[in-house]
N, C-alpha and C. Protein backbone atom coordinates (compact mmCIF):
# COMPACT_ATOMS: atom_id res chain seq x y z
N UNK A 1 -67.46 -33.89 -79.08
CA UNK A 1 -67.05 -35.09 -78.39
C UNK A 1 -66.26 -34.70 -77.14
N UNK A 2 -66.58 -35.64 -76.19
CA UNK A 2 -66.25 -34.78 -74.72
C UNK A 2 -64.74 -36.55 -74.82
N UNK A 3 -63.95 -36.09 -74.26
CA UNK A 3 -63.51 -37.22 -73.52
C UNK A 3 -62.81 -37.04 -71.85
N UNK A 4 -63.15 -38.22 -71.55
CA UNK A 4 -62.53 -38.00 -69.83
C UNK A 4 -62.43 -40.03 -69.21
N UNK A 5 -62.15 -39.73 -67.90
CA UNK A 5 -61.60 -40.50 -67.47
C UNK A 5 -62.80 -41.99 -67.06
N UNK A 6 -63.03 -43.13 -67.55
CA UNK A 6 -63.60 -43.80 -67.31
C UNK A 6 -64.08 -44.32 -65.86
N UNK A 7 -65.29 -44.45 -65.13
CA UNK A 7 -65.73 -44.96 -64.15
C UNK A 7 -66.34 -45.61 -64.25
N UNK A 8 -66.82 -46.47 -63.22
CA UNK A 8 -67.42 -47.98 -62.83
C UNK A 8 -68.99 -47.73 -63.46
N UNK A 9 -69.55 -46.37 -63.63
CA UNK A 9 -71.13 -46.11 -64.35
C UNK A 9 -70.97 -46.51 -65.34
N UNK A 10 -69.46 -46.44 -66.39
CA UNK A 10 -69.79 -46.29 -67.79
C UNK A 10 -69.98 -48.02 -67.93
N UNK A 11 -69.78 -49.28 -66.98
CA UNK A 11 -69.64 -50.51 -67.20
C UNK A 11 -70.27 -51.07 -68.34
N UNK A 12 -71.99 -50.31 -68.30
CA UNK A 12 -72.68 -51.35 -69.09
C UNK A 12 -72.12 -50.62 -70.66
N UNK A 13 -71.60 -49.91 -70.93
CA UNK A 13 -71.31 -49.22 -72.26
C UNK A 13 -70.22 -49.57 -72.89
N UNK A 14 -69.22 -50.06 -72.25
CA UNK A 14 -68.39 -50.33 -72.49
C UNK A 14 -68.02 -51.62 -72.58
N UNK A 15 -68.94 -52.64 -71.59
CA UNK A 15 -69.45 -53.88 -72.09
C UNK A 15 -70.17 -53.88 -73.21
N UNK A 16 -71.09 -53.03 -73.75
CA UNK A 16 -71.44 -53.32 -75.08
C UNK A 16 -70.75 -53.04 -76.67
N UNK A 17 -69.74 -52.37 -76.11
CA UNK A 17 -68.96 -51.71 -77.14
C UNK A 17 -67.70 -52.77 -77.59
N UNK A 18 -67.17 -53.64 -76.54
CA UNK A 18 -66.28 -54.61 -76.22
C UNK A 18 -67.18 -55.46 -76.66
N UNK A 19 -67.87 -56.17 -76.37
CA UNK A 19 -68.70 -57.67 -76.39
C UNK A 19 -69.54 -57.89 -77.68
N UNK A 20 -69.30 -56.88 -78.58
CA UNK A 20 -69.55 -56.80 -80.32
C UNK A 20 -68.18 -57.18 -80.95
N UNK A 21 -67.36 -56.39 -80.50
CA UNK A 21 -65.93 -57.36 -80.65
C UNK A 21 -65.81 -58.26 -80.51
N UNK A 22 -65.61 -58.54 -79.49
CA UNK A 22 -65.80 -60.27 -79.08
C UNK A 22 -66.62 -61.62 -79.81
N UNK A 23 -68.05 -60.77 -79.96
CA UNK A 23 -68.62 -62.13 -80.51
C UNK A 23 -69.11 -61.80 -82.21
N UNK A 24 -67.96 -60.71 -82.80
CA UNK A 24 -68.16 -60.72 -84.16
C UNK A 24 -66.75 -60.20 -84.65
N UNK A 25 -65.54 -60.09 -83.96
CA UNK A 25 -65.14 -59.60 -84.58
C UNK A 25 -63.66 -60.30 -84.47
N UNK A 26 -62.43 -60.58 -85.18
CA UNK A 26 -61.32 -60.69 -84.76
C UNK A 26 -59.78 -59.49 -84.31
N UNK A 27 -61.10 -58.58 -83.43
CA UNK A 27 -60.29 -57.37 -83.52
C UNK A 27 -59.64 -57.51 -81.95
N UNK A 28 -60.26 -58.68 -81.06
CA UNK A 28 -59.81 -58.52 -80.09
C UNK A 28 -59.09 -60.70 -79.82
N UNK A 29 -58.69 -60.80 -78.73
CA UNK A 29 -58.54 -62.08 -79.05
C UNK A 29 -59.04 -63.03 -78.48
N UNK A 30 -60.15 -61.94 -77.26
CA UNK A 30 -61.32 -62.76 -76.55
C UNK A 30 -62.40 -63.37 -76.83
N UNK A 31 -62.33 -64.67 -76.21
CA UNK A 31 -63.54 -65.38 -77.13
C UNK A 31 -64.57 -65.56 -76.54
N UNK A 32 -64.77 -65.32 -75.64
CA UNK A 32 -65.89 -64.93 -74.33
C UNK A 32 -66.01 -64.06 -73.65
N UNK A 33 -67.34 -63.19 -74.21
CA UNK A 33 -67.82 -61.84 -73.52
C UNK A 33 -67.96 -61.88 -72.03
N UNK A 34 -67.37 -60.22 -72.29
CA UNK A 34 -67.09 -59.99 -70.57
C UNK A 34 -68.53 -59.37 -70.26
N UNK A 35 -68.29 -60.37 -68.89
CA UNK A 35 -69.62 -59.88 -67.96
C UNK A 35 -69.43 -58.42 -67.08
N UNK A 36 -70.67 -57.83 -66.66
CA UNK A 36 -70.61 -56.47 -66.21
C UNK A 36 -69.77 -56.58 -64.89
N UNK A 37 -69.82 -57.53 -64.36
CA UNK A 37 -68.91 -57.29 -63.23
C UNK A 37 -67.35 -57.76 -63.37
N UNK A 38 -66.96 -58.39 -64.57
CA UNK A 38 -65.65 -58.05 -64.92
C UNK A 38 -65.24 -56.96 -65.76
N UNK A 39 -66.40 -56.34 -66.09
CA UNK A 39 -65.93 -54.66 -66.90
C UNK A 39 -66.08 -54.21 -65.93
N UNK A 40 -66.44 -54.13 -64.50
CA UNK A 40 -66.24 -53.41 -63.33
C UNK A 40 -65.40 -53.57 -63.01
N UNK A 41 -64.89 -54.49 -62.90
CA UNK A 41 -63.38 -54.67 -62.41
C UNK A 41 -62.20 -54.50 -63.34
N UNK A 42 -62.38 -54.40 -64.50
CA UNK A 42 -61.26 -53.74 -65.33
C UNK A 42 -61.18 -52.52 -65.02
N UNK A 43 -62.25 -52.03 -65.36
CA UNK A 43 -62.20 -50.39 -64.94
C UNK A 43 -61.61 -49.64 -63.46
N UNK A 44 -61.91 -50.97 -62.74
CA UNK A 44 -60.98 -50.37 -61.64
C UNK A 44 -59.45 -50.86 -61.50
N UNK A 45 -59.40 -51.73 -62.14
CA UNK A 45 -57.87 -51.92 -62.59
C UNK A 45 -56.84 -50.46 -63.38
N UNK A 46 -57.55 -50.19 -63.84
CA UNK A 46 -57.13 -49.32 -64.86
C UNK A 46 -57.23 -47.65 -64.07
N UNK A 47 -56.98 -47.52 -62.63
CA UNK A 47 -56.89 -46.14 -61.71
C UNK A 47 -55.34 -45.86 -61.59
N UNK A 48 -54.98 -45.02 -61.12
CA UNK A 48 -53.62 -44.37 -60.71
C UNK A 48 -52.53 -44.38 -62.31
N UNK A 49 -51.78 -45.19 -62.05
CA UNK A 49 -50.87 -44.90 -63.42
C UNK A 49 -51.39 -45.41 -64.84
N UNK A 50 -52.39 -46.08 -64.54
CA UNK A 50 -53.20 -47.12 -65.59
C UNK A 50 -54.20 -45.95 -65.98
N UNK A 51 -54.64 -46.19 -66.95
CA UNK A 51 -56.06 -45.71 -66.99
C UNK A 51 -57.03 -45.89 -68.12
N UNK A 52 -57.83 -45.87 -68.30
CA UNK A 52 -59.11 -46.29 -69.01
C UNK A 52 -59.97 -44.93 -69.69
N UNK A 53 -60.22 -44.41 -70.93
CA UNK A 53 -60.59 -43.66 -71.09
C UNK A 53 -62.35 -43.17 -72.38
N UNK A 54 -63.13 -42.99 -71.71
CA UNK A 54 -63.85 -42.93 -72.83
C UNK A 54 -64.14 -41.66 -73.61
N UNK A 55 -65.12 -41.84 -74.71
CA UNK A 55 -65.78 -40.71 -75.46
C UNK A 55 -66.82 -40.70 -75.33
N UNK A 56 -67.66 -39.21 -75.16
CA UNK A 56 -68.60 -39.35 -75.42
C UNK A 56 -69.10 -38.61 -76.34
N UNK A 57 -70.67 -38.41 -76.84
CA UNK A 57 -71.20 -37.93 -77.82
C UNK A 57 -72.61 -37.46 -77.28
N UNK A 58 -72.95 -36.10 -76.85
CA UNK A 58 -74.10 -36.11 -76.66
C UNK A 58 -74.67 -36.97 -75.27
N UNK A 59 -73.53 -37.11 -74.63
CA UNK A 59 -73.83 -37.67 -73.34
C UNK A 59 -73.68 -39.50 -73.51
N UNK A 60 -73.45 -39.88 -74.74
CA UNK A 60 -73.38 -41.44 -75.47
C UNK A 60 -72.21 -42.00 -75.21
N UNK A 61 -71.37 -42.31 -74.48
CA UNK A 61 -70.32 -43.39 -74.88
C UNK A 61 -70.31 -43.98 -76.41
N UNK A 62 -69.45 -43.49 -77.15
CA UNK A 62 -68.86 -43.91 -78.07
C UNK A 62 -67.55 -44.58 -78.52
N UNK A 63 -66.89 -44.33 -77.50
CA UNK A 63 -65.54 -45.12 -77.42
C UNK A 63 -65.22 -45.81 -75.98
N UNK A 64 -64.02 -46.18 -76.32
CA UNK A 64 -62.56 -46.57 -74.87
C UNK A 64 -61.41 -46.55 -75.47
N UNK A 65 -60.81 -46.48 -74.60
CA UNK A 65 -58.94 -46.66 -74.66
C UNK A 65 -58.45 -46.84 -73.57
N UNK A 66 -57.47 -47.40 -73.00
CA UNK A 66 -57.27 -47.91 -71.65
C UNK A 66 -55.69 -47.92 -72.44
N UNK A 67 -54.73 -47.81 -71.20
CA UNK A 67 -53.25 -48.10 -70.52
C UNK A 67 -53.68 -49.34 -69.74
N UNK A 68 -52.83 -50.29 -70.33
CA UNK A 68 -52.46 -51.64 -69.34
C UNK A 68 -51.21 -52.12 -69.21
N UNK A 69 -50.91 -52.53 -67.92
CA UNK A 69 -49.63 -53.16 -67.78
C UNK A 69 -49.07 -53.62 -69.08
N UNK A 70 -47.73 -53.94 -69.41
CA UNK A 70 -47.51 -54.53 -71.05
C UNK A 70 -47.06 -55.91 -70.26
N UNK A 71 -46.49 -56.17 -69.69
CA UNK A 71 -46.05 -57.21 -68.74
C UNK A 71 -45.75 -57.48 -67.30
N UNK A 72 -45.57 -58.75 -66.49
CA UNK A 72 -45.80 -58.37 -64.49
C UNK A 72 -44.76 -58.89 -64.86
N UNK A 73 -43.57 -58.56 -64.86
CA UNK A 73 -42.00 -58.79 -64.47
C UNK A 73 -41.89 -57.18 -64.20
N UNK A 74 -41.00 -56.94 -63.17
CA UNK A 74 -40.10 -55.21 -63.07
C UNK A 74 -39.72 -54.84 -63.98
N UNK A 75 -38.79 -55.67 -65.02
CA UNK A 75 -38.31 -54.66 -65.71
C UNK A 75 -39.10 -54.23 -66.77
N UNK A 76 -39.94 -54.68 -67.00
CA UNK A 76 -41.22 -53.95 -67.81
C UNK A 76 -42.01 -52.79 -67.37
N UNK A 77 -41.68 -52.38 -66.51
CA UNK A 77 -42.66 -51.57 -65.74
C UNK A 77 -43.02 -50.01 -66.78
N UNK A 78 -41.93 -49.70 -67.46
CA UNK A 78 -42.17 -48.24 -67.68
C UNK A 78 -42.72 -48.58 -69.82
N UNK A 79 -43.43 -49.66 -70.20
CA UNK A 79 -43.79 -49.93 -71.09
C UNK A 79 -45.16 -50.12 -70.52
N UNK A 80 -46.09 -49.48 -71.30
CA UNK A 80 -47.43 -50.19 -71.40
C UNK A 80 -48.23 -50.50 -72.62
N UNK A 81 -49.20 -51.12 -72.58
CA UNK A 81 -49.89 -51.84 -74.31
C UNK A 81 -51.34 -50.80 -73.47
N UNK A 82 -51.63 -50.03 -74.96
CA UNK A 82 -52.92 -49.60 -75.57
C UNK A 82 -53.72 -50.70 -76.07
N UNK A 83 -55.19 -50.29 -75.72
CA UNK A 83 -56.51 -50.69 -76.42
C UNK A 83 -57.45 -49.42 -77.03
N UNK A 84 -58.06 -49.51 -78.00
CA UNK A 84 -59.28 -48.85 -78.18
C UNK A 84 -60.02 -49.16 -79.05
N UNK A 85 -61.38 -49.71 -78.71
CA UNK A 85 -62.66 -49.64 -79.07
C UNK A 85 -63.63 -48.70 -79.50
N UNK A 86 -64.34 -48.53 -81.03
CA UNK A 86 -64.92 -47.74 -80.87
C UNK A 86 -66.23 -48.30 -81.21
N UNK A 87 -67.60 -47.41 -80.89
CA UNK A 87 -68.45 -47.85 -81.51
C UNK A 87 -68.99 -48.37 -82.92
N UNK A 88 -69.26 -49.50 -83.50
CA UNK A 88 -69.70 -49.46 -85.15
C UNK A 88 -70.37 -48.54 -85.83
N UNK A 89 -70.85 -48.14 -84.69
CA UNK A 89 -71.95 -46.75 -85.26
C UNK A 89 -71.38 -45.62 -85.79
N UNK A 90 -69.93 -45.03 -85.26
CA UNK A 90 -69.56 -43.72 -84.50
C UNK A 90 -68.01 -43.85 -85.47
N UNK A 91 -67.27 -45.26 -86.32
CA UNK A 91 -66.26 -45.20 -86.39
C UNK A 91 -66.01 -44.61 -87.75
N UNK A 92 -64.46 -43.74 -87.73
CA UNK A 92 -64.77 -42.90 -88.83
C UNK A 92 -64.58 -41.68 -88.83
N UNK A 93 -64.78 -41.53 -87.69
CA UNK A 93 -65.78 -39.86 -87.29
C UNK A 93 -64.32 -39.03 -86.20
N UNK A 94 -62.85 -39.73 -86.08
CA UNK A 94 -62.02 -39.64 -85.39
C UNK A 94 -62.42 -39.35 -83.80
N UNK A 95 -63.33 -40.64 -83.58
CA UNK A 95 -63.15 -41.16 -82.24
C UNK A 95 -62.08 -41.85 -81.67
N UNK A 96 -61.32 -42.89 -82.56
CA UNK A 96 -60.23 -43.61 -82.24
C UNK A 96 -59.24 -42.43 -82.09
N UNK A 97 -59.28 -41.98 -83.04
CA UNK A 97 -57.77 -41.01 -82.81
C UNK A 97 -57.73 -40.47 -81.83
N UNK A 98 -58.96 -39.62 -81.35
CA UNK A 98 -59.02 -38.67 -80.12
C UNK A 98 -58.24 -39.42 -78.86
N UNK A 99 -59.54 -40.92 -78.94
CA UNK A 99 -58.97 -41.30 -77.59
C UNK A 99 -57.37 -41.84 -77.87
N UNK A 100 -56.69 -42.11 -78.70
CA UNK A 100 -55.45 -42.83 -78.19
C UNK A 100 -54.70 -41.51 -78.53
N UNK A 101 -54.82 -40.89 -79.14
CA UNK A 101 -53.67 -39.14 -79.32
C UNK A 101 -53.98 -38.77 -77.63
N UNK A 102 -54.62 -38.70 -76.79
CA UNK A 102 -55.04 -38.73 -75.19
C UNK A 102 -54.18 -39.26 -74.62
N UNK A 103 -54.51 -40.63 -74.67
CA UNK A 103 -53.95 -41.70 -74.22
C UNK A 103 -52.15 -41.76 -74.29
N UNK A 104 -51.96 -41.54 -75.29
CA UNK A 104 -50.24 -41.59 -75.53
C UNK A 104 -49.82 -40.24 -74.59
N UNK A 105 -50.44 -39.07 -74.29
CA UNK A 105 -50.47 -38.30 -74.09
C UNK A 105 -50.31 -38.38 -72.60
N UNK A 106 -51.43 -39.05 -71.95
CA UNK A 106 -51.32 -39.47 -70.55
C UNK A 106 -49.89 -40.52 -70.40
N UNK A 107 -49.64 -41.13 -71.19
CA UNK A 107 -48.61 -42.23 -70.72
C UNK A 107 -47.39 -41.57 -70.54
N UNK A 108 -46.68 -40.19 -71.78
CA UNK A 108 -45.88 -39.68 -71.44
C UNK A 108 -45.76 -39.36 -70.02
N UNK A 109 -47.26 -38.36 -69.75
CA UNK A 109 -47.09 -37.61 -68.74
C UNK A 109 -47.21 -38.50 -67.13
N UNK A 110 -47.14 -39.51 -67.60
CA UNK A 110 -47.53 -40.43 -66.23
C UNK A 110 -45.91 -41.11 -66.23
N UNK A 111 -45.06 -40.69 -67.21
CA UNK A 111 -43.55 -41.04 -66.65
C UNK A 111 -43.53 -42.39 -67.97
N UNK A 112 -43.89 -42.94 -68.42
CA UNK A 112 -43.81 -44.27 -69.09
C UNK A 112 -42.89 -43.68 -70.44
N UNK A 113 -42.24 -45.05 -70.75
CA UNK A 113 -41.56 -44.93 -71.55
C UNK A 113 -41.56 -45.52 -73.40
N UNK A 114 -42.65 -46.41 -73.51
CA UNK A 114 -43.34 -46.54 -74.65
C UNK A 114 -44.20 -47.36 -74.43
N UNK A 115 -44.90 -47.34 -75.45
CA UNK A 115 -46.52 -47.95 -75.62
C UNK A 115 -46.72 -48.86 -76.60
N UNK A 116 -46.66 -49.86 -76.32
CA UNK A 116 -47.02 -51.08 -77.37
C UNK A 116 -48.47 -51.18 -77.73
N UNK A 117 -48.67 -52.12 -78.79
CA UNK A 117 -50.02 -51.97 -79.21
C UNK A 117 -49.69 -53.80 -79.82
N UNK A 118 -50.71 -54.71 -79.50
CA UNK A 118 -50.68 -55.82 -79.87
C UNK A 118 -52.19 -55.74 -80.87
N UNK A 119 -51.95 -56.13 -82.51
CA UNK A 119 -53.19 -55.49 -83.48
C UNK A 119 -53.48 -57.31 -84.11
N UNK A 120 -54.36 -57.54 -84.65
CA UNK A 120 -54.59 -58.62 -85.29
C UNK A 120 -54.90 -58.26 -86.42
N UNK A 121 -53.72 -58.78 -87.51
CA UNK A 121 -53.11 -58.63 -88.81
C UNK A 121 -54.65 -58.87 -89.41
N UNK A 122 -54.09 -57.66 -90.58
CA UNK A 122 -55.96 -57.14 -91.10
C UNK A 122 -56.90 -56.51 -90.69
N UNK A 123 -56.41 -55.98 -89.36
CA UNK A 123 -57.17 -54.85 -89.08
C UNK A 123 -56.75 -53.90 -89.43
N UNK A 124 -57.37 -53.57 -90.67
CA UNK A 124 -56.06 -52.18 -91.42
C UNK A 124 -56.81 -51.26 -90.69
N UNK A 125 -57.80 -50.72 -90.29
CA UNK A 125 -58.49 -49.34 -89.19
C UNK A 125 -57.41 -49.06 -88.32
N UNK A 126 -56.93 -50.14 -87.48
CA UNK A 126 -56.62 -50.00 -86.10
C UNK A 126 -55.06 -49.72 -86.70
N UNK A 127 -54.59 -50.57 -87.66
CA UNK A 127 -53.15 -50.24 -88.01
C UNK A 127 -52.89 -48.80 -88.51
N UNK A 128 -54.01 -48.51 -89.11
CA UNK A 128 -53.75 -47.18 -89.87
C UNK A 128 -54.02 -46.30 -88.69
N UNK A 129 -54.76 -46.44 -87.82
CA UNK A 129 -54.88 -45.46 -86.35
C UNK A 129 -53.57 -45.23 -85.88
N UNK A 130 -52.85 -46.78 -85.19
CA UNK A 130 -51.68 -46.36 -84.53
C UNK A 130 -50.65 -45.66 -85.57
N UNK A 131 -50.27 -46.10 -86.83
CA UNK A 131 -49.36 -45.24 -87.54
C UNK A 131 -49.68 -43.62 -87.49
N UNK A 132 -51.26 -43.52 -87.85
CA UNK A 132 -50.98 -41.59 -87.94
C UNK A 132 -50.79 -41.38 -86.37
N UNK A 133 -51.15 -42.48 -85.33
CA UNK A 133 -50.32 -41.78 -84.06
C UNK A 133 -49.11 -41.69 -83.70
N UNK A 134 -48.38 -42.16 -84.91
CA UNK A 134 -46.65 -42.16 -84.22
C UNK A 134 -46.06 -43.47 -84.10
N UNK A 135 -47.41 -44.62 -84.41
CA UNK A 135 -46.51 -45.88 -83.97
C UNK A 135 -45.78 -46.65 -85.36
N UNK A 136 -44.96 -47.29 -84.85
CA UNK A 136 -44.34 -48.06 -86.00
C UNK A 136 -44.34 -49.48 -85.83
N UNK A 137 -44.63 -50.14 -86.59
CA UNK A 137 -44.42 -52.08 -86.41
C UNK A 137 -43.07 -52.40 -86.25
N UNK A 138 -42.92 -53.10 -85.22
CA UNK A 138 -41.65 -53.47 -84.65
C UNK A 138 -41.71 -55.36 -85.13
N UNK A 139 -42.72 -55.84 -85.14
CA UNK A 139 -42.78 -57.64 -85.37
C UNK A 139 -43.93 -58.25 -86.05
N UNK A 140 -44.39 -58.76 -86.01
CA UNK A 140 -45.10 -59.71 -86.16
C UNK A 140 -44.83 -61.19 -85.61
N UNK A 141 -46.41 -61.79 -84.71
CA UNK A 141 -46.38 -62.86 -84.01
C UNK A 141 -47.38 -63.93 -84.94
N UNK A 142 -46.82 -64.97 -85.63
CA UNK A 142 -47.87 -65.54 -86.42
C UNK A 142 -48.40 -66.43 -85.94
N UNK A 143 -49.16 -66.27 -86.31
CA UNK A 143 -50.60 -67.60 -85.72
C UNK A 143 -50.53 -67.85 -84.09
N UNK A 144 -50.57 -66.92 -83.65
CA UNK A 144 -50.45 -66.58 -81.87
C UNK A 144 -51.70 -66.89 -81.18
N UNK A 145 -53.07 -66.87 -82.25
CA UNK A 145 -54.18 -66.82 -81.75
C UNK A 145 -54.93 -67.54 -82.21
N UNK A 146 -56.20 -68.27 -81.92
CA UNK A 146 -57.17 -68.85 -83.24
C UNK A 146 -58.77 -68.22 -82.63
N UNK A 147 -59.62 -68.06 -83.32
CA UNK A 147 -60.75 -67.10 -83.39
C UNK A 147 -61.75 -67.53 -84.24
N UNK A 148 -62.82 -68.19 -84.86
CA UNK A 148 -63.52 -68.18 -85.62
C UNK A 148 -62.89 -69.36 -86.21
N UNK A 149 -62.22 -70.13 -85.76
CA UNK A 149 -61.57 -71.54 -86.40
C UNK A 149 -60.53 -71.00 -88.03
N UNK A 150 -60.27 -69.65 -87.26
CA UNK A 150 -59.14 -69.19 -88.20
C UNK A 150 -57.51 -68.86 -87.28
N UNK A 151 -56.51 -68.65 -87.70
CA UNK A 151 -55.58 -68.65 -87.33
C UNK A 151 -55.01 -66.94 -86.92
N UNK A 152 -55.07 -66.28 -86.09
CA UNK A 152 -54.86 -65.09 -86.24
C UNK A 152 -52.90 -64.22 -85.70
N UNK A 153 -52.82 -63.89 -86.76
CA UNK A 153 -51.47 -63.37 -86.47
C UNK A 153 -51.65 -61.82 -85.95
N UNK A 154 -50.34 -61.47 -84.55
CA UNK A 154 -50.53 -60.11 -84.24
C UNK A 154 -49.51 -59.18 -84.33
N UNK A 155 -50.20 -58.03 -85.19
CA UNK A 155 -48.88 -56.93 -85.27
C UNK A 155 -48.89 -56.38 -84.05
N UNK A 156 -47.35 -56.41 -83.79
CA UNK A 156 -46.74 -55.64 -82.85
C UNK A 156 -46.41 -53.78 -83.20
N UNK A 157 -47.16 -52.81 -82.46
CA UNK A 157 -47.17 -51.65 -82.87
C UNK A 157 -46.40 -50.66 -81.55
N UNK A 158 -45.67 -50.05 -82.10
CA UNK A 158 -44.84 -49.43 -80.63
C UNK A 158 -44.93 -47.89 -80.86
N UNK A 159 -44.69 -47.05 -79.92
CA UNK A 159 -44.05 -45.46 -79.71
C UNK A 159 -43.39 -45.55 -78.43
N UNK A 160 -42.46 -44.99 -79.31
CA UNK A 160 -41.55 -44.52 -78.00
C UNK A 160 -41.98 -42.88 -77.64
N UNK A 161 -41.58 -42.79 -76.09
CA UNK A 161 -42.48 -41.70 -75.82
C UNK A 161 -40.99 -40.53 -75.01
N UNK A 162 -40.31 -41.18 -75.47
CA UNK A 162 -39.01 -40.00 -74.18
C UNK A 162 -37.88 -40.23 -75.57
């Protein structure tokens, strides 16, 4: 498994990897799949201190993980919130781990000071990911979301990185 820094080619892959989430899953809290030219434009959101990261397999995109702003006020600035997606095919196989053990990795080294993770309660995969990475649950937000005409609550997952 190779991983490196996401570009505007990987769009359509990462639209398909995202947009299975979306329209099957309550792992994310979007309820309308993103079109290729707004996964183009995330991906370029996500340059300089941000960043976006995939896996591959054999030349395959199998994952993402991305650094995003955690909030647009200043004094938030040196916090950012993790994502990662992996393929249904591929999960299992410590694709998730790779990319966010990376990822936390880049955030230190890009100066940031911890990394939140916003999870939707019952995703024990993704919870059990961020814990063997270091994170710990700081809250829970209940019924923050609705999805499938269900009510979805989100764990709050943090590392501190300094």
């Amino acid at each position: 498994m190779k991983l490196r820094l996401a570009t505007v080619a990987d769009a359509d892959e990462l639209c398909r990897i995202y947009n299975h989430e979306v329209e099957n899953t309550t792992n994310t809290f979007d309820i309308e799949p993103r079109s290729l030219t707004e996964q183009r434009r995330w991906i370029a959101e996500r340059q300089g201190a941000f960043a976006a990261l995939v896996a591959e397999t054999n030349g395959v995109v199998v994952g993402f993980a991305s650094l995003s702003p955690y909030r647009s006020r200043a004094a938030y600035r040196p916090t950012v919130e993790n994502s990662v997606y992996v393929d249904e095919t591929t999960r299992g196989l410590g694709v998730g781990r790779a990319l966010l053990e990376e990822l936390v990795d880049m955030a230190r080294k890009r100066g940031f000071h911890s990394v939140v993770a916003h999870i939707a309660d019952g995703h024990e995969a993704s919870l059990s990911l961020h814990r063997a990475c270091g994170f710990e649950i700081v809250g829970v937000q209940r019924e923050v979301g609705r999805k499938f005409g269900v009510w979805l609550d989100a764990v709050i997952m943090q590392r501190m990185l300094g």
